[in-house]
N, C-alpha and C. Protein backbone atom coordinates (compact mmCIF):
# COMPACT_ATOMS: atom_id res chain seq x y z
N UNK A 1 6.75 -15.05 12.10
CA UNK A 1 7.16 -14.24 10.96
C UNK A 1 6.00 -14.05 9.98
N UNK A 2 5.95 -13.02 9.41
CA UNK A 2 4.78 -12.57 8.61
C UNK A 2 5.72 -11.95 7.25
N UNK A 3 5.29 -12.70 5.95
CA UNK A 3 5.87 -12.13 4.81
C UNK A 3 4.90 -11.92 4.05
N UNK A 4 5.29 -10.66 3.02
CA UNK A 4 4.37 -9.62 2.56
C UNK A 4 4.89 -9.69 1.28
N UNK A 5 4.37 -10.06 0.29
CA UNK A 5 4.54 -9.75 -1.34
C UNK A 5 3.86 -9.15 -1.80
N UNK A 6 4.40 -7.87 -3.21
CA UNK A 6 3.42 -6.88 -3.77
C UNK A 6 3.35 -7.00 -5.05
N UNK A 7 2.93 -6.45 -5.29
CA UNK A 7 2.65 -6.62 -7.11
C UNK A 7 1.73 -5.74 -7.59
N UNK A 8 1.89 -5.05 -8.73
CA UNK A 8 0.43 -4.26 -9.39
C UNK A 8 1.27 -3.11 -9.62
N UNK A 9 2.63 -2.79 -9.24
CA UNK A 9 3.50 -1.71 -9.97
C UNK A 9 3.61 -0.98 -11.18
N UNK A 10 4.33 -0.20 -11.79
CA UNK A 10 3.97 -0.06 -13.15
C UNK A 10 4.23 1.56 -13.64
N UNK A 11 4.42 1.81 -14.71
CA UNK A 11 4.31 3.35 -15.43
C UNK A 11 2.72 3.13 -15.58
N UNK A 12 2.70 4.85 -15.73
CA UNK A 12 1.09 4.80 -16.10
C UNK A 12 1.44 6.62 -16.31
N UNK A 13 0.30 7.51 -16.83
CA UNK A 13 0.16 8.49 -17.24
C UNK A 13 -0.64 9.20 -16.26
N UNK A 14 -0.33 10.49 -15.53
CA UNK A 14 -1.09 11.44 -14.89
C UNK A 14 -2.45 11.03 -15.32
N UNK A 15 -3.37 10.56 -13.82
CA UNK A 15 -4.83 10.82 -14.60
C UNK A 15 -5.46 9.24 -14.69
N UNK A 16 -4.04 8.49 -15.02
CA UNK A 16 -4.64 6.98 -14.78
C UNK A 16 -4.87 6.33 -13.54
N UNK A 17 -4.64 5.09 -13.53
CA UNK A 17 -5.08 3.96 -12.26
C UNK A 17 -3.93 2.73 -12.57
N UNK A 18 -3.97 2.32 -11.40
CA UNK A 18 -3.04 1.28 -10.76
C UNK A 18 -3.56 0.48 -9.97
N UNK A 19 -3.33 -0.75 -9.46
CA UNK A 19 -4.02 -1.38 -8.17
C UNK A 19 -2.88 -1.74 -7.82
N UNK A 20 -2.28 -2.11 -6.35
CA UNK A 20 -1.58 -2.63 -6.07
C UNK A 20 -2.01 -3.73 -5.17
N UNK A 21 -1.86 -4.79 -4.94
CA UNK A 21 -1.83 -6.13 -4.19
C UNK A 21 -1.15 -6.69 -3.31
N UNK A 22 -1.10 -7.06 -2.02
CA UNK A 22 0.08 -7.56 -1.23
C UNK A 22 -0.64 -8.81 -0.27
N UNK A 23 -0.03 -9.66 -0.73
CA UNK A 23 -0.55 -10.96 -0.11
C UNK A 23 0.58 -11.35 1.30
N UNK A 24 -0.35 -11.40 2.89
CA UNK A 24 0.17 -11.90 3.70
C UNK A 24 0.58 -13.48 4.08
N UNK A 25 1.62 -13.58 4.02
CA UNK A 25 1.46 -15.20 4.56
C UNK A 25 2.37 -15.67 6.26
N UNK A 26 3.12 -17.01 6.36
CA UNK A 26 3.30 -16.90 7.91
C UNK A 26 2.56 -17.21 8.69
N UNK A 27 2.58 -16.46 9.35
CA UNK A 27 2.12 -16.40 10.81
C UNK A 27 1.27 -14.86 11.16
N UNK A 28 0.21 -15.30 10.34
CA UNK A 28 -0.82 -14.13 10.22
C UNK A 28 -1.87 -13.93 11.29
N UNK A 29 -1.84 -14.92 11.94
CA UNK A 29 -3.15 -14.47 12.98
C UNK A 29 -2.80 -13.05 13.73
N UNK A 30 -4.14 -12.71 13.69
CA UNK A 30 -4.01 -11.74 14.65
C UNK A 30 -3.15 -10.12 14.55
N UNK A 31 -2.90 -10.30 12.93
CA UNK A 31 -2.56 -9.06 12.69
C UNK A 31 -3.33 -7.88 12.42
N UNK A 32 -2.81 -6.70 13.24
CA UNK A 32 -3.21 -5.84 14.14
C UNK A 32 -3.65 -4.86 12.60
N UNK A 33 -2.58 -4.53 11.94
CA UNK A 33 -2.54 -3.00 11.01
C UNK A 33 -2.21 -4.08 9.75
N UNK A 34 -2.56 -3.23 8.69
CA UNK A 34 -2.12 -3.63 7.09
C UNK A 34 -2.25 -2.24 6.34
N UNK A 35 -1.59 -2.35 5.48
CA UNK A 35 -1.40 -1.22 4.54
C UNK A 35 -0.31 -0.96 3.92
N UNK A 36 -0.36 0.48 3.42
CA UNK A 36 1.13 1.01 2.50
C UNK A 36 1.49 2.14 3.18
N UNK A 37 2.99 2.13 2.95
CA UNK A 37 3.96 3.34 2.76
C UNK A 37 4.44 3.96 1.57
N UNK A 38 4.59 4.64 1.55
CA UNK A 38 5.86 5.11 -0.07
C UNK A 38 7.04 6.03 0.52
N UNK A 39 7.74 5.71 -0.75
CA UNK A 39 9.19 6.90 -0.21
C UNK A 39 9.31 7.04 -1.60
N UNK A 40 9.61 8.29 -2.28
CA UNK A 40 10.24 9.29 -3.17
C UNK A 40 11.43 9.27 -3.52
N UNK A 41 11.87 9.48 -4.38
CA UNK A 41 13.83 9.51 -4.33
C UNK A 41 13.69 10.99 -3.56
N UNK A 42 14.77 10.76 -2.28
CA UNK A 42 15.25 11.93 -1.69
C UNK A 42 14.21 11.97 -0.26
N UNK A 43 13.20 11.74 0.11
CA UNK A 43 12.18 12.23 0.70
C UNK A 43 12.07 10.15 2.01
N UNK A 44 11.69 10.90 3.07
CA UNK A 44 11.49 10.01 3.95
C UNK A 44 10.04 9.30 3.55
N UNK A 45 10.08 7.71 4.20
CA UNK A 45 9.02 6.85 3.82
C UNK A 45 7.41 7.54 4.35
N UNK A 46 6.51 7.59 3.70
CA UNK A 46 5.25 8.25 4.33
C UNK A 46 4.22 7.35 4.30
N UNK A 47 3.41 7.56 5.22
CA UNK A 47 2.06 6.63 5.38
C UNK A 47 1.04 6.68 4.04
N UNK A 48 0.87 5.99 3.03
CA UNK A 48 -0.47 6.09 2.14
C UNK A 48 -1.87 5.79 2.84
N UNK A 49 -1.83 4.54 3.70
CA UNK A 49 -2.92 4.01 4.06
C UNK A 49 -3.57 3.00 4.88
N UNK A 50 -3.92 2.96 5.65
CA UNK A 50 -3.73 2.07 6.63
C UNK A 50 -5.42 1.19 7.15
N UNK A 51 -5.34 -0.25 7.49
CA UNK A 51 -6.76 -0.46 8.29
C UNK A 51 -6.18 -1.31 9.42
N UNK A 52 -7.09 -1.09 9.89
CA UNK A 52 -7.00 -2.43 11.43
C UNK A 52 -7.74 -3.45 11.39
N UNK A 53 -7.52 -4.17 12.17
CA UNK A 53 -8.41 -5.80 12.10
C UNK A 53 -9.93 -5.14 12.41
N UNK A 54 -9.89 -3.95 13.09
CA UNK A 54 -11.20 -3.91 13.05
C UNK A 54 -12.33 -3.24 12.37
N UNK A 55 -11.02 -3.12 11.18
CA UNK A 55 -11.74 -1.82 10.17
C UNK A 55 -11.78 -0.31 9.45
N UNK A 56 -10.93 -0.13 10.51
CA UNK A 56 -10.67 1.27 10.45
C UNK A 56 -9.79 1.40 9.85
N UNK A 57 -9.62 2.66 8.74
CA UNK A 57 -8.81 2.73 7.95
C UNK A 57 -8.78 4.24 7.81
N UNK A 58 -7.19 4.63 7.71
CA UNK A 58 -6.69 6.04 7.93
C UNK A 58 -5.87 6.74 5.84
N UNK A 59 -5.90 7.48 6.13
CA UNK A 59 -5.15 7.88 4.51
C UNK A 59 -4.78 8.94 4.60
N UNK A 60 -3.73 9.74 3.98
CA UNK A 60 -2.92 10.36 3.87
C UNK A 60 -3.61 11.33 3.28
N UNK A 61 -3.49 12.70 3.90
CA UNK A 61 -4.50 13.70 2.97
C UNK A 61 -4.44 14.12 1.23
N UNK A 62 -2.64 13.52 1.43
CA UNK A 62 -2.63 13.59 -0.62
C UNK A 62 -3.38 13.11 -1.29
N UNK A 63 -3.83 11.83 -0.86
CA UNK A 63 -4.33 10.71 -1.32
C UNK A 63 -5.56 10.42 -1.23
N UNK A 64 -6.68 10.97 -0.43
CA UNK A 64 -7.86 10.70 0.48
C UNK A 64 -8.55 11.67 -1.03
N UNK A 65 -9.69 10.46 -1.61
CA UNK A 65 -10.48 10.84 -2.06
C UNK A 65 -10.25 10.27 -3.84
N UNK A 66 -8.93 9.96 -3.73
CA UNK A 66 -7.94 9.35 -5.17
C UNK A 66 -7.90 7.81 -5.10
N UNK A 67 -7.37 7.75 -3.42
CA UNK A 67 -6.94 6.25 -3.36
C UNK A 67 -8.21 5.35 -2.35
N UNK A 68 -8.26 4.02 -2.37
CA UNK A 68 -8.94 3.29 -1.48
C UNK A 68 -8.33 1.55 -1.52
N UNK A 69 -8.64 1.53 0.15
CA UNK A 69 -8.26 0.80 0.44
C UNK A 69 -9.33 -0.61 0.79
N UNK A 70 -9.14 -1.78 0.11
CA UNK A 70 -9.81 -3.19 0.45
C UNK A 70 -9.18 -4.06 0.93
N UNK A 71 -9.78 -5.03 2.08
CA UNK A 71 -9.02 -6.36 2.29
C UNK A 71 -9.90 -7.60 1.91
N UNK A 72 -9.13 -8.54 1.12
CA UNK A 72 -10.00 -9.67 1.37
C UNK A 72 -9.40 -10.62 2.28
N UNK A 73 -10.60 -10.59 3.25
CA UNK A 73 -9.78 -11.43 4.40
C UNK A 73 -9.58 -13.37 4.52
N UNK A 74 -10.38 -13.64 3.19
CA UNK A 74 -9.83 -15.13 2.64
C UNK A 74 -8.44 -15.52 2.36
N UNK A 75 -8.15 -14.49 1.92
CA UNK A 75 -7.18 -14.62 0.74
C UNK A 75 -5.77 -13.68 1.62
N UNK A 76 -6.01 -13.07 2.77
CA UNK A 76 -5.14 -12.56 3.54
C UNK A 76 -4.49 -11.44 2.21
N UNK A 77 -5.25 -10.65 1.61
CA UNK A 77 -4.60 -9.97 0.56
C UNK A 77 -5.58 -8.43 1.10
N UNK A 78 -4.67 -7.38 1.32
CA UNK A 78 -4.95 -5.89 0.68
C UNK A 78 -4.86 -5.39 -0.68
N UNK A 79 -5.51 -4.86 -1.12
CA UNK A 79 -5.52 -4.11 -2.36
C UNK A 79 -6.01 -2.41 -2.12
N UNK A 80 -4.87 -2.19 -3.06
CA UNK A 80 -4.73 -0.29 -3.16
C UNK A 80 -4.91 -0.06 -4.55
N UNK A 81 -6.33 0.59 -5.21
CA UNK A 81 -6.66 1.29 -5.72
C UNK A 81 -6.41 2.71 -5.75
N UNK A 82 -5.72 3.28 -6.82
CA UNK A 82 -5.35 4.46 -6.97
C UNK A 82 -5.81 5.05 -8.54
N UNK A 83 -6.31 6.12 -8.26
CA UNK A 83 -7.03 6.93 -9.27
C UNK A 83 -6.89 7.98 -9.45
N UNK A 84 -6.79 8.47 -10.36
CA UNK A 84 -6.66 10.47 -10.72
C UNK A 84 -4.80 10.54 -10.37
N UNK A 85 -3.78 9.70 -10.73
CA UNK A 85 -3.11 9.58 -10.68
C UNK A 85 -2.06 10.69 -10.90
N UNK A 86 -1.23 11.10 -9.98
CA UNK A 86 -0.11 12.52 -10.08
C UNK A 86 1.26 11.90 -10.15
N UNK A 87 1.75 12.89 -10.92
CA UNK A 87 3.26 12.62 -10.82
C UNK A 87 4.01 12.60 -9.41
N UNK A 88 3.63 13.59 -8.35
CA UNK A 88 4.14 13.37 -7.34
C UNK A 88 3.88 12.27 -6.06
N UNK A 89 2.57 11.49 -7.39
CA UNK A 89 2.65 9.88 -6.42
C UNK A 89 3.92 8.85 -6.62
N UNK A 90 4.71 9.60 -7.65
CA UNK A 90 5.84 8.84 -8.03
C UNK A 90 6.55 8.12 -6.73
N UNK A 91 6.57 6.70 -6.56
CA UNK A 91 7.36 6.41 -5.68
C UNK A 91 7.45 5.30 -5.36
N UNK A 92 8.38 4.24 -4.43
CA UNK A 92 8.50 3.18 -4.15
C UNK A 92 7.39 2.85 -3.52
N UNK A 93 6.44 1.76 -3.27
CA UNK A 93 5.54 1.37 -2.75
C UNK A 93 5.33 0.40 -1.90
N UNK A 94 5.51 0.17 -0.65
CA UNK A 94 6.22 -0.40 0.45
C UNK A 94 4.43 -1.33 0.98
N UNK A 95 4.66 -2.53 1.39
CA UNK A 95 3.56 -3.35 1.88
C UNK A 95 3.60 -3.06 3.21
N UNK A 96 2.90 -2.78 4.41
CA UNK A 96 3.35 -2.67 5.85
C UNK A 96 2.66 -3.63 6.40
N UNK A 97 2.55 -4.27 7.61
CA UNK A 97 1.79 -5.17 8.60
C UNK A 97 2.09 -5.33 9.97
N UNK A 98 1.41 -5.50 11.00
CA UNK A 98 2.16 -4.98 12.33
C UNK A 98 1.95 -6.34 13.00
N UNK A 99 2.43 -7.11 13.53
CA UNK A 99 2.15 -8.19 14.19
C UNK A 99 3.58 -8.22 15.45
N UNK A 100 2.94 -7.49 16.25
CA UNK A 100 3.97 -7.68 17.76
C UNK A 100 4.83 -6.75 17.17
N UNK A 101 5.68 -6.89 16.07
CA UNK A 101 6.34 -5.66 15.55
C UNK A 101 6.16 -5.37 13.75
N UNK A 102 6.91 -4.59 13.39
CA UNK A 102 6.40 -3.84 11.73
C UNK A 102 6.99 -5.08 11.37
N UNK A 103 6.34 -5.13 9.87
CA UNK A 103 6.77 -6.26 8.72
C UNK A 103 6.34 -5.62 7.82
N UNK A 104 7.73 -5.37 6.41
CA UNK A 104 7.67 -4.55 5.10
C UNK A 104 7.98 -5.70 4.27
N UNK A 105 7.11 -5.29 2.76
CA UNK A 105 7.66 -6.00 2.13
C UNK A 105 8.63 -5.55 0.94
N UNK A 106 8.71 -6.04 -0.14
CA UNK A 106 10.13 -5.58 -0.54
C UNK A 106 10.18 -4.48 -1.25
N UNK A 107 8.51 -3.70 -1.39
CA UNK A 107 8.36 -2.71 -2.23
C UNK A 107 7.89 -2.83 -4.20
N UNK A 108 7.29 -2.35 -4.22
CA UNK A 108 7.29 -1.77 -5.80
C UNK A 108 6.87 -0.48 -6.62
N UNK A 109 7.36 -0.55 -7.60
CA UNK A 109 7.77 1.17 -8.11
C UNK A 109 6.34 0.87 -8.85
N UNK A 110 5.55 2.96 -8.54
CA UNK A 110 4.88 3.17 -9.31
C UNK A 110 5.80 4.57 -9.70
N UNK A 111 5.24 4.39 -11.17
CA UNK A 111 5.90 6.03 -12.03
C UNK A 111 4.79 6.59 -12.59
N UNK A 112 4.82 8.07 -12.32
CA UNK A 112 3.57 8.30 -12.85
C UNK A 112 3.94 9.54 -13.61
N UNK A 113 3.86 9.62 -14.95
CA UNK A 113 4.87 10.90 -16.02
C UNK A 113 3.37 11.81 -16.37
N UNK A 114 3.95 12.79 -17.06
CA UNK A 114 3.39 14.11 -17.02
C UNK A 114 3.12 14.16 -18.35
């Protein structure tokens, strides 16, 4: 089992910044993918951002060039930097991790007003 806690949620104003944080714990070896999802009120969950154990890291074209993605791999923690912040980033903010199968964590709200 692999559990995922987030944190770094928050209101903030079009234009600002956020970080978000999600610390893996468990039974972490060897996990494959890390990253985020979001979902919208109304709208299905979407990929923000993703890396692999070996580096590679994918992003969502909304987002590519706003947001970035770090791991520190001591500390088994991702961090999501987000910048130039839009209202239509408004949304739940979901931890992902893939180990044999998906592992979410419980989510946290960013709001981002106009």
């Amino acid at each position: 089992q692999v559990q995922l806690v987030e944190s770094g949620g928050g209101l903030v104003q079009a234009g600002g910044s956020l970080r978000l944080s999600c610390a893996a714990s468990g039974s972490i070896g060897s996990i494959n993918v890390m990253g985020w999802y979001r979902q919208a009120p109304g709208k299905q969950r979407e990929l923000v951002t993703t890396i692999t154990s070996g580096g590679a890291i994918k992003f969502a074209g909304s987002v590519k060039g706003r947001f970035t993605l770090s791991r520190d791999n001591a500390n088994n923690t991702v961090y999501l930097q987000m910048n130039s912040l839009k209202p239509e980033d408004t949304a739940v903010y979901y931890c992902y991790a893939n180990r044999n199968r998906d592992y979410w964590g419980q989510g946290t709200q960013v709001t981002v007003s106009s």
